[in-house]
Protein backbone atom coordinates (compact mmCIF):
# COMPACT_ATOMS: atom_id res chain seq x y z
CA UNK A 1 22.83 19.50 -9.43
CA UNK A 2 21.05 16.16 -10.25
CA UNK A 3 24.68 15.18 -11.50
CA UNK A 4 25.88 14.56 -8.01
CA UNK A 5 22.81 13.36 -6.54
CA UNK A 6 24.20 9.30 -6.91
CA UNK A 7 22.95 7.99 -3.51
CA UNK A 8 19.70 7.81 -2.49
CA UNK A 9 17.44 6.57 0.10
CA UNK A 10 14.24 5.46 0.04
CA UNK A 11 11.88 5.58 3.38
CA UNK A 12 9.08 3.82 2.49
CA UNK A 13 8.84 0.25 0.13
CA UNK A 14 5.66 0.18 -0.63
CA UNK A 15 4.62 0.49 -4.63
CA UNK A 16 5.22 4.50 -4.94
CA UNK A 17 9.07 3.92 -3.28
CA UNK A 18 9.84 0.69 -5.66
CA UNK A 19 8.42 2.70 -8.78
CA UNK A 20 11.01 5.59 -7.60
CA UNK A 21 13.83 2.66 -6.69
CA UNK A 22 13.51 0.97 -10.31
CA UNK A 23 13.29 4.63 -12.01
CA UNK A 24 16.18 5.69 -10.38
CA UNK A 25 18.78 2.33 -10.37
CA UNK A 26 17.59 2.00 -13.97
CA UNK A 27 19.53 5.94 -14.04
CA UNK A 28 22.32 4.78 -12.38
CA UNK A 29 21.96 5.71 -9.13
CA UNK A 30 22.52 3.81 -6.21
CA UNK A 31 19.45 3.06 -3.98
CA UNK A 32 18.69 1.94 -0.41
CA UNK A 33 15.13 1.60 0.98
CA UNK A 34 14.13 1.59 4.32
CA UNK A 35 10.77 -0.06 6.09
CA UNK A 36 9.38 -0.61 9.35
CA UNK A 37 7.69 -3.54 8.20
CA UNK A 38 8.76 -6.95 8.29
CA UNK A 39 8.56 -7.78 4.48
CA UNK A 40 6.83 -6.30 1.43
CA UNK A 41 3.40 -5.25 0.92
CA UNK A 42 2.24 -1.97 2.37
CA UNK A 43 -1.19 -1.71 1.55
CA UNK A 44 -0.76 -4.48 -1.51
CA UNK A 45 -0.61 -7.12 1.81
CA UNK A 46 -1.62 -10.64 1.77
CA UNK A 47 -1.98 -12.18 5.42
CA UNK A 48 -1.38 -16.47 4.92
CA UNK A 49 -2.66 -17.96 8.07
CA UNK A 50 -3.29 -21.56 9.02
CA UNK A 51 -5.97 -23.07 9.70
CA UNK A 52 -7.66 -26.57 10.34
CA UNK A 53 -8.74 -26.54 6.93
CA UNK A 54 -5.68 -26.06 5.49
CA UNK A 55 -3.88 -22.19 4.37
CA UNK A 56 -6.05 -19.41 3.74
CA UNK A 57 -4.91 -16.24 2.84
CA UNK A 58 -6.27 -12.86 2.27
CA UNK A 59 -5.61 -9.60 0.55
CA UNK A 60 -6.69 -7.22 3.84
CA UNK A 61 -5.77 -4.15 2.14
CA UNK A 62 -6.21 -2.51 -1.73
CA UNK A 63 -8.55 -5.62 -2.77
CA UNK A 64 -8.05 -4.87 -6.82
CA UNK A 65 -6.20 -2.11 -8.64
CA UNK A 66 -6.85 -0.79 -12.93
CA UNK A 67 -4.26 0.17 -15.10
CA UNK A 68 -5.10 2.59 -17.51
CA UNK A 69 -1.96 4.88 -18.11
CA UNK A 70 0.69 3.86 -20.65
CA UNK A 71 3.81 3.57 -17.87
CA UNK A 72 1.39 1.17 -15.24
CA UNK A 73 -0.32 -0.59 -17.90
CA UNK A 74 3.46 -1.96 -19.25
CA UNK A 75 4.02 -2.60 -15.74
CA UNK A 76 0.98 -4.56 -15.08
CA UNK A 77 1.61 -6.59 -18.53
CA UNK A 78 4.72 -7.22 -17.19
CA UNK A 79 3.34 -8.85 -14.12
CA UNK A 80 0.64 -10.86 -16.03
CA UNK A 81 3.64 -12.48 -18.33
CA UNK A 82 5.42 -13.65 -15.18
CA UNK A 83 2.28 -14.65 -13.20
CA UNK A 84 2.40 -12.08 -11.16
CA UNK A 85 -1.22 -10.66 -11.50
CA UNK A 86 -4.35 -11.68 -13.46
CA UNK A 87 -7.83 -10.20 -14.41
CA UNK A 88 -10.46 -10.47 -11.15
CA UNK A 89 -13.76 -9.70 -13.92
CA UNK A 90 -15.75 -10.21 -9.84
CA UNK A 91 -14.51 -6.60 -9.49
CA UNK A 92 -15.12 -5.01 -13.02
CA UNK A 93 -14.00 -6.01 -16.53
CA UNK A 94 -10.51 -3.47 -15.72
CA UNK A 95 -9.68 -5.06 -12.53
CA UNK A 96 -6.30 -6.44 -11.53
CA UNK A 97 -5.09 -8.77 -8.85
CA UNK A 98 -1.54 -10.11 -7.59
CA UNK A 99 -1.26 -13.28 -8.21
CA UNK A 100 -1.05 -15.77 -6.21
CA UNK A 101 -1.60 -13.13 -3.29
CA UNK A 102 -1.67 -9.25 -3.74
CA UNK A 103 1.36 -8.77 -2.32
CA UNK A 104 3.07 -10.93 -5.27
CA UNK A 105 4.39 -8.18 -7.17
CA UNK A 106 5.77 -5.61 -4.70
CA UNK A 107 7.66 -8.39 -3.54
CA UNK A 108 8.89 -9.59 -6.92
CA UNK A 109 9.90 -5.78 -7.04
CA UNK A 110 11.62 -5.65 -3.59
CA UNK A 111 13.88 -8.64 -4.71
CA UNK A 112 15.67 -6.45 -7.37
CA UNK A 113 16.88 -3.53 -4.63
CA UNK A 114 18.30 -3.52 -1.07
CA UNK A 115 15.45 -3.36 1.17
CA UNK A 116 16.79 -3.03 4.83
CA UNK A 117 13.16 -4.48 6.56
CA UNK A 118 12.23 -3.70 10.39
CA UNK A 119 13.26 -0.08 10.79
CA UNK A 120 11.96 2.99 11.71
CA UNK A 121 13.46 6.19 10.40
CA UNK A 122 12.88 8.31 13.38
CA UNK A 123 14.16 11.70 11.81
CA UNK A 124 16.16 12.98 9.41
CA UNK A 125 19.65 14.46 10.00
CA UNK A 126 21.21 17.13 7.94
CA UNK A 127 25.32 16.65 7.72
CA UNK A 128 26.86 19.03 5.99
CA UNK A 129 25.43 18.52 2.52
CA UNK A 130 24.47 14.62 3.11
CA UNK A 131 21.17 13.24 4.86
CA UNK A 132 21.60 10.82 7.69
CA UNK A 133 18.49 8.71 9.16
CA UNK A 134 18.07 8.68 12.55
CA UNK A 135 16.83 4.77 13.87
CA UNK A 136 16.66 2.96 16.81
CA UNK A 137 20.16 1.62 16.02
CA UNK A 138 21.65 5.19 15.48
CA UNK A 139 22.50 7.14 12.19
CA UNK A 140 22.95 5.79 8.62
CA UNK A 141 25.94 6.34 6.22
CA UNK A 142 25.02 9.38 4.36
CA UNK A 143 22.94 10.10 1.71
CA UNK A 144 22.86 12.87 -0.95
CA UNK A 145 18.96 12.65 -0.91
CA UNK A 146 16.01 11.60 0.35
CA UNK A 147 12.77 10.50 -0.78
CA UNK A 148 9.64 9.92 1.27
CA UNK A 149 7.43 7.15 0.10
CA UNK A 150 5.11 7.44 2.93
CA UNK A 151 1.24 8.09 4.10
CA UNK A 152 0.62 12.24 4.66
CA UNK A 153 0.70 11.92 7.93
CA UNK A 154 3.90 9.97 8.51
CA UNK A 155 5.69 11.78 5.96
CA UNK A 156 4.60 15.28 7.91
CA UNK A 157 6.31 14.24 11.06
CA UNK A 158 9.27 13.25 9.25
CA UNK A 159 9.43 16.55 7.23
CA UNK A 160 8.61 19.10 10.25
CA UNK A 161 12.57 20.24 11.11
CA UNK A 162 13.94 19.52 7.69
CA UNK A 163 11.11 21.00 5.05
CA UNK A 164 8.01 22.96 7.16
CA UNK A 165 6.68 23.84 3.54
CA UNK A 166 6.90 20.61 2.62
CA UNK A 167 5.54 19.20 6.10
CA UNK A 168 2.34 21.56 5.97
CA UNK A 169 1.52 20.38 2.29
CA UNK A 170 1.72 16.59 3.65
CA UNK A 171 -0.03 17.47 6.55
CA UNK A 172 -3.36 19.27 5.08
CA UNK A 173 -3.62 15.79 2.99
CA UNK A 174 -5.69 13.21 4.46
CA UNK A 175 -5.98 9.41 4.59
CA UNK A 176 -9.14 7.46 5.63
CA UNK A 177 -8.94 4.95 8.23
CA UNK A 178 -10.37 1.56 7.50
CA UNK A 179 -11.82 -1.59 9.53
CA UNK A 180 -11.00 -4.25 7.91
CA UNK A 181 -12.29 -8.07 8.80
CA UNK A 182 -10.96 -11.33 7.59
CA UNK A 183 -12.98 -14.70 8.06
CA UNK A 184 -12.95 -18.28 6.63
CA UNK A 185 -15.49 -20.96 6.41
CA UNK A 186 -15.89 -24.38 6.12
CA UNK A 187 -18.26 -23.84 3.15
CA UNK A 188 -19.13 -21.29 0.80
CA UNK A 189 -21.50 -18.53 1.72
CA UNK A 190 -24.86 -18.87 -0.01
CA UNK A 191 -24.03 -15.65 -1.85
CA UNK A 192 -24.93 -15.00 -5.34
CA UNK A 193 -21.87 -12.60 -5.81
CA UNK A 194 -18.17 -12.38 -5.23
CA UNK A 195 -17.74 -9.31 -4.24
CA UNK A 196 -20.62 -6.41 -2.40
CA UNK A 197 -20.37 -2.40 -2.22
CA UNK A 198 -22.25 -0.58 0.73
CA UNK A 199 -23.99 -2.80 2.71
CA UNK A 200 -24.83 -0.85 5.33
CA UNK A 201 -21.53 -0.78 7.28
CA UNK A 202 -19.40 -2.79 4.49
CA UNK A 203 -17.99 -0.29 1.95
CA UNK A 204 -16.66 -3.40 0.60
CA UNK A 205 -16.79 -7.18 1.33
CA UNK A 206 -15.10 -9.73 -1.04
CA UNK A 207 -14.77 -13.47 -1.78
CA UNK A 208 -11.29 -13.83 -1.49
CA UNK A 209 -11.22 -17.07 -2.72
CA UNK A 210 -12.46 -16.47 -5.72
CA UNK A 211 -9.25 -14.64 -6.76
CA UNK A 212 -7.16 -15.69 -9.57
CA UNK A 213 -4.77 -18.56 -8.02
CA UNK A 214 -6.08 -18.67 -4.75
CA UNK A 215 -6.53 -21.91 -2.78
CA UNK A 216 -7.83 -23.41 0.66
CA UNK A 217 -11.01 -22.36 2.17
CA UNK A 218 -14.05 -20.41 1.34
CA UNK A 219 -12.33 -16.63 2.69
CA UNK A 220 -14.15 -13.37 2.85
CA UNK A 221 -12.27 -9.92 3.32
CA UNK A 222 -14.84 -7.43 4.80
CA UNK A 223 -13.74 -3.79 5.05
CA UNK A 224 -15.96 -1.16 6.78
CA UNK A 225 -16.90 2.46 5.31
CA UNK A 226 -14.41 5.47 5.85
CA UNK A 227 -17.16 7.25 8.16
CA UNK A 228 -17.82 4.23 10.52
CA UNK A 229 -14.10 2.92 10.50
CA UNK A 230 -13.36 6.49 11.78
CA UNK A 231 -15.97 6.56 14.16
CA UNK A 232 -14.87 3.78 15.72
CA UNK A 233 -11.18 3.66 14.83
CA UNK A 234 -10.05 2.42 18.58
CA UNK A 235 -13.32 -0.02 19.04
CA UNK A 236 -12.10 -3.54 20.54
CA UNK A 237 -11.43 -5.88 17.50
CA UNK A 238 -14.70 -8.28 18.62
CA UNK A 239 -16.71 -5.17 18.06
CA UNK A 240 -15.50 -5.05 14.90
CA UNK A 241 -15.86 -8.57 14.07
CA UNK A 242 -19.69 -8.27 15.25
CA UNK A 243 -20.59 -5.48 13.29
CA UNK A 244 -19.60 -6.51 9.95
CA UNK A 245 -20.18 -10.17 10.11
CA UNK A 246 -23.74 -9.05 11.03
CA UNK A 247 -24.01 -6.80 7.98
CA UNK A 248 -22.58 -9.90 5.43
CA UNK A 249 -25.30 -11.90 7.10
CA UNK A 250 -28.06 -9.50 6.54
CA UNK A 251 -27.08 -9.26 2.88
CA UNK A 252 -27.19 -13.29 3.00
CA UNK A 253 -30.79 -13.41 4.65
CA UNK A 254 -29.16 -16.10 6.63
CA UNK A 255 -27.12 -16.92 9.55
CA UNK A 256 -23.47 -17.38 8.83
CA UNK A 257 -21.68 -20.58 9.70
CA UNK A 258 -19.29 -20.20 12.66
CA UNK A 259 -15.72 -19.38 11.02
CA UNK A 260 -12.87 -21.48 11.44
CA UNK A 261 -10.93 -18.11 11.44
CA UNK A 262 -11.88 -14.63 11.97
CA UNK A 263 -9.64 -11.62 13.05
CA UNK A 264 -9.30 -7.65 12.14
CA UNK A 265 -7.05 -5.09 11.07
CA UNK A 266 -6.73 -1.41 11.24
CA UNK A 267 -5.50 0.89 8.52
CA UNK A 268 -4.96 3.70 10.13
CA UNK A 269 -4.03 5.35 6.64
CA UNK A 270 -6.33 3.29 4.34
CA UNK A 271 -7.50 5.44 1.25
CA UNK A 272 -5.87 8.94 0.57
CA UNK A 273 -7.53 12.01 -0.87
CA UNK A 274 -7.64 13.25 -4.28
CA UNK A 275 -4.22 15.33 -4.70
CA UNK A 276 -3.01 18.11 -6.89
CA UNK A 277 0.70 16.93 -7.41
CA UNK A 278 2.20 13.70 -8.37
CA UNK A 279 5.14 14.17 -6.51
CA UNK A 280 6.92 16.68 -4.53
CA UNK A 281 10.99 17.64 -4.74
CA UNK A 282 12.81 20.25 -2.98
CA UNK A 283 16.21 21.07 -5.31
CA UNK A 284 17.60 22.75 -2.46
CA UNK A 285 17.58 20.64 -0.02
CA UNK A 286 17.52 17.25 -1.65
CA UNK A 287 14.10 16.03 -0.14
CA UNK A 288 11.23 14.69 -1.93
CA UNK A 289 7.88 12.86 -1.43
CA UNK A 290 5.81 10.43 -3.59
CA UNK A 291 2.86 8.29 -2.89
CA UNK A 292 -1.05 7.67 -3.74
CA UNK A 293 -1.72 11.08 -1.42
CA UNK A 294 -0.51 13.66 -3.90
CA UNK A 295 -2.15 12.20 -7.02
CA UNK A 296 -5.36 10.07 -5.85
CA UNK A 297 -6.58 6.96 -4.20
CA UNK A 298 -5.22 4.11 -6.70
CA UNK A 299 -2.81 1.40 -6.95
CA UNK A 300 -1.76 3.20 -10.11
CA UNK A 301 -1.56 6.62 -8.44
CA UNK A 302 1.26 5.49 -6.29
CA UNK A 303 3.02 3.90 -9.20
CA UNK A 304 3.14 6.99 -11.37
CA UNK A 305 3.66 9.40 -8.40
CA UNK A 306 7.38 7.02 -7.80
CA UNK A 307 8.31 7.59 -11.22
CA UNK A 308 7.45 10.99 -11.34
CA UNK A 309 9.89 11.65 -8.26
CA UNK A 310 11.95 10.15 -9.72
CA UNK A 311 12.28 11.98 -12.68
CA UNK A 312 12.54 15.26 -11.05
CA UNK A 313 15.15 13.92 -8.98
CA UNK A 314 17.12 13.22 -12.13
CA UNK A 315 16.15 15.84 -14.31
CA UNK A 316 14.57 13.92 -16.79
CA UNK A 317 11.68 15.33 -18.58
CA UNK A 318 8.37 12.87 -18.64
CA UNK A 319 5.44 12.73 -20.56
């Protein structure tokens, strides 16, 4: 069956739907991705925003990622050769950055597939023996299959009519929220450290700036703890803002100095669970499902979950 199986799309661009894309174009098959988001990223973002002090930018979602398999680490050596990611020893002597923002090499990877950007796959349409996607601008060409390179949750609403097995094993997975608070300063923080773990609120705070090709301002990424970002998942932003620039100035023992830019973001699907599978593929009906949710919370995790679609997809045995 995989024989005829030469078109595919892709809902989803993050890293776990380019690792599936570059698997399966490097088989021969031709690939189309689909994202609601306006460019590349996912939770590898980095927001660039002007300020008076010239651009800062931050990495507002995975802050770091390891590579410790044989197929990631390549990957990652890969990236380092082209400049696409350095060591960040602030974070542990195995962590990884993009480089010059985190976002650096999903993009690089978006560049060598068709990405159609800015659209929502509302459903999925069975004709005759090809998939259609249902958007806002009505139905695709068709498609002999489809892969879903999506959070649990999204991907369970998607997979409701055409796969209800497949839906309920998305749907009993489950992704932390996370708070997530960006500021820059005129000057650096009187902080002995680039990077914190659990102060009080903060699960995580980080001097941005001190990333491997980074420029502009002194930046901080703050991200609250699963427990309290849940707690207070629809809190107005400034209540955000207050709570976890008051916990980086406690750890200071100081005052900060007013920011010359401050805002928040909400993951609403931050951090998965700790899964069973690496990826999920229904012969039958041509449907699959990769990402970090059905193998564990890492950069890496959605990597290998891609390419593990993809290889049941194509019949090819991995290691």
């Amino acid at each position: 069956m995989s024989q005829t199986l030469n078109r595919i799309a892709i809902v989803g661009a993050g890293l776990s739907g380019l690792s599936c894309a570059a698997q399966l174009s490097r088989s021969g098959r031709e690939v189309q991705l689909f994202d609601k988001a306006r460019g590349p990223g996912g939770r590898m973002s980095t927001r660039r925003v002007e300020t008076a002090l010239g651009t800062v930018s931050f990495d507002h979602g995975a802050q770091y990622f390891t590579a410790r398999g044989g197929s990631f680490r390549a990957e990652v050596d890969r990236w380092a050769a082209e400049g696409l990611a350095a060591p960040w020893l602030s974070a542990g002597p195995e962590a990884w950055v993009g480089a010059p923002g985190m976002n650096a090499p999903v993009k690089a990877l978006a560049e060598g597939h068709s990405v159609t950007w800015n659209m929502v796959v509302e459903s999925l349409v069975r004709d005759g023996g090809a998939w259609r996607l249902k958007t806002p601008e009505g139905l695709s060409a068709p498609f002999d299959a489809v892969v879903l390179a999506l959070p649990a949750e999204q991907a369970a609403a998607l997979l409701q009519s055409p796969d209800p097995g497949m839906a309920a094993r998305a749907a009993a997975s489950s992704t932390a929220p996370c708070w997530t608070v960006m500021a820059a300063f005129e000057s650096r923080l009187d902080l002995e450290v680039d990077t914190l773990r659990d102060e009080g609120r903060l699960g995580w705070a980080a001097r941005n700036s001190s990333k491997p090709g980074r420029q502009g301002p002194e930046a901080w990424v703050l991200q609250a703890d699963p427990d309290w970002s849940r707690e207070h998942l629809e809190a107005p932003a400034e209540t955000v803002i207050e709570a976890l620039l008051g916990d980086l100035a406690r750890r200071m023992g100081a005052p900060l100095p007013d920011p010359v830019l401050v805002q928040a973001h909400r993951w609403r699907y931050a951090r998965s669970s700790v899964g069973e599978d690496l990826a999920l593929w229904s012969a039958d009906r041509r449907l699959g499902c990769c990402g970090d949710w059905l193998s564990g919370p890492r950069i890496e995790c959605a990597w290998d979950s891609g390419e593990a679609l993809a290889r049941l997809l194509t019949g090819v045995s991995g290691a």
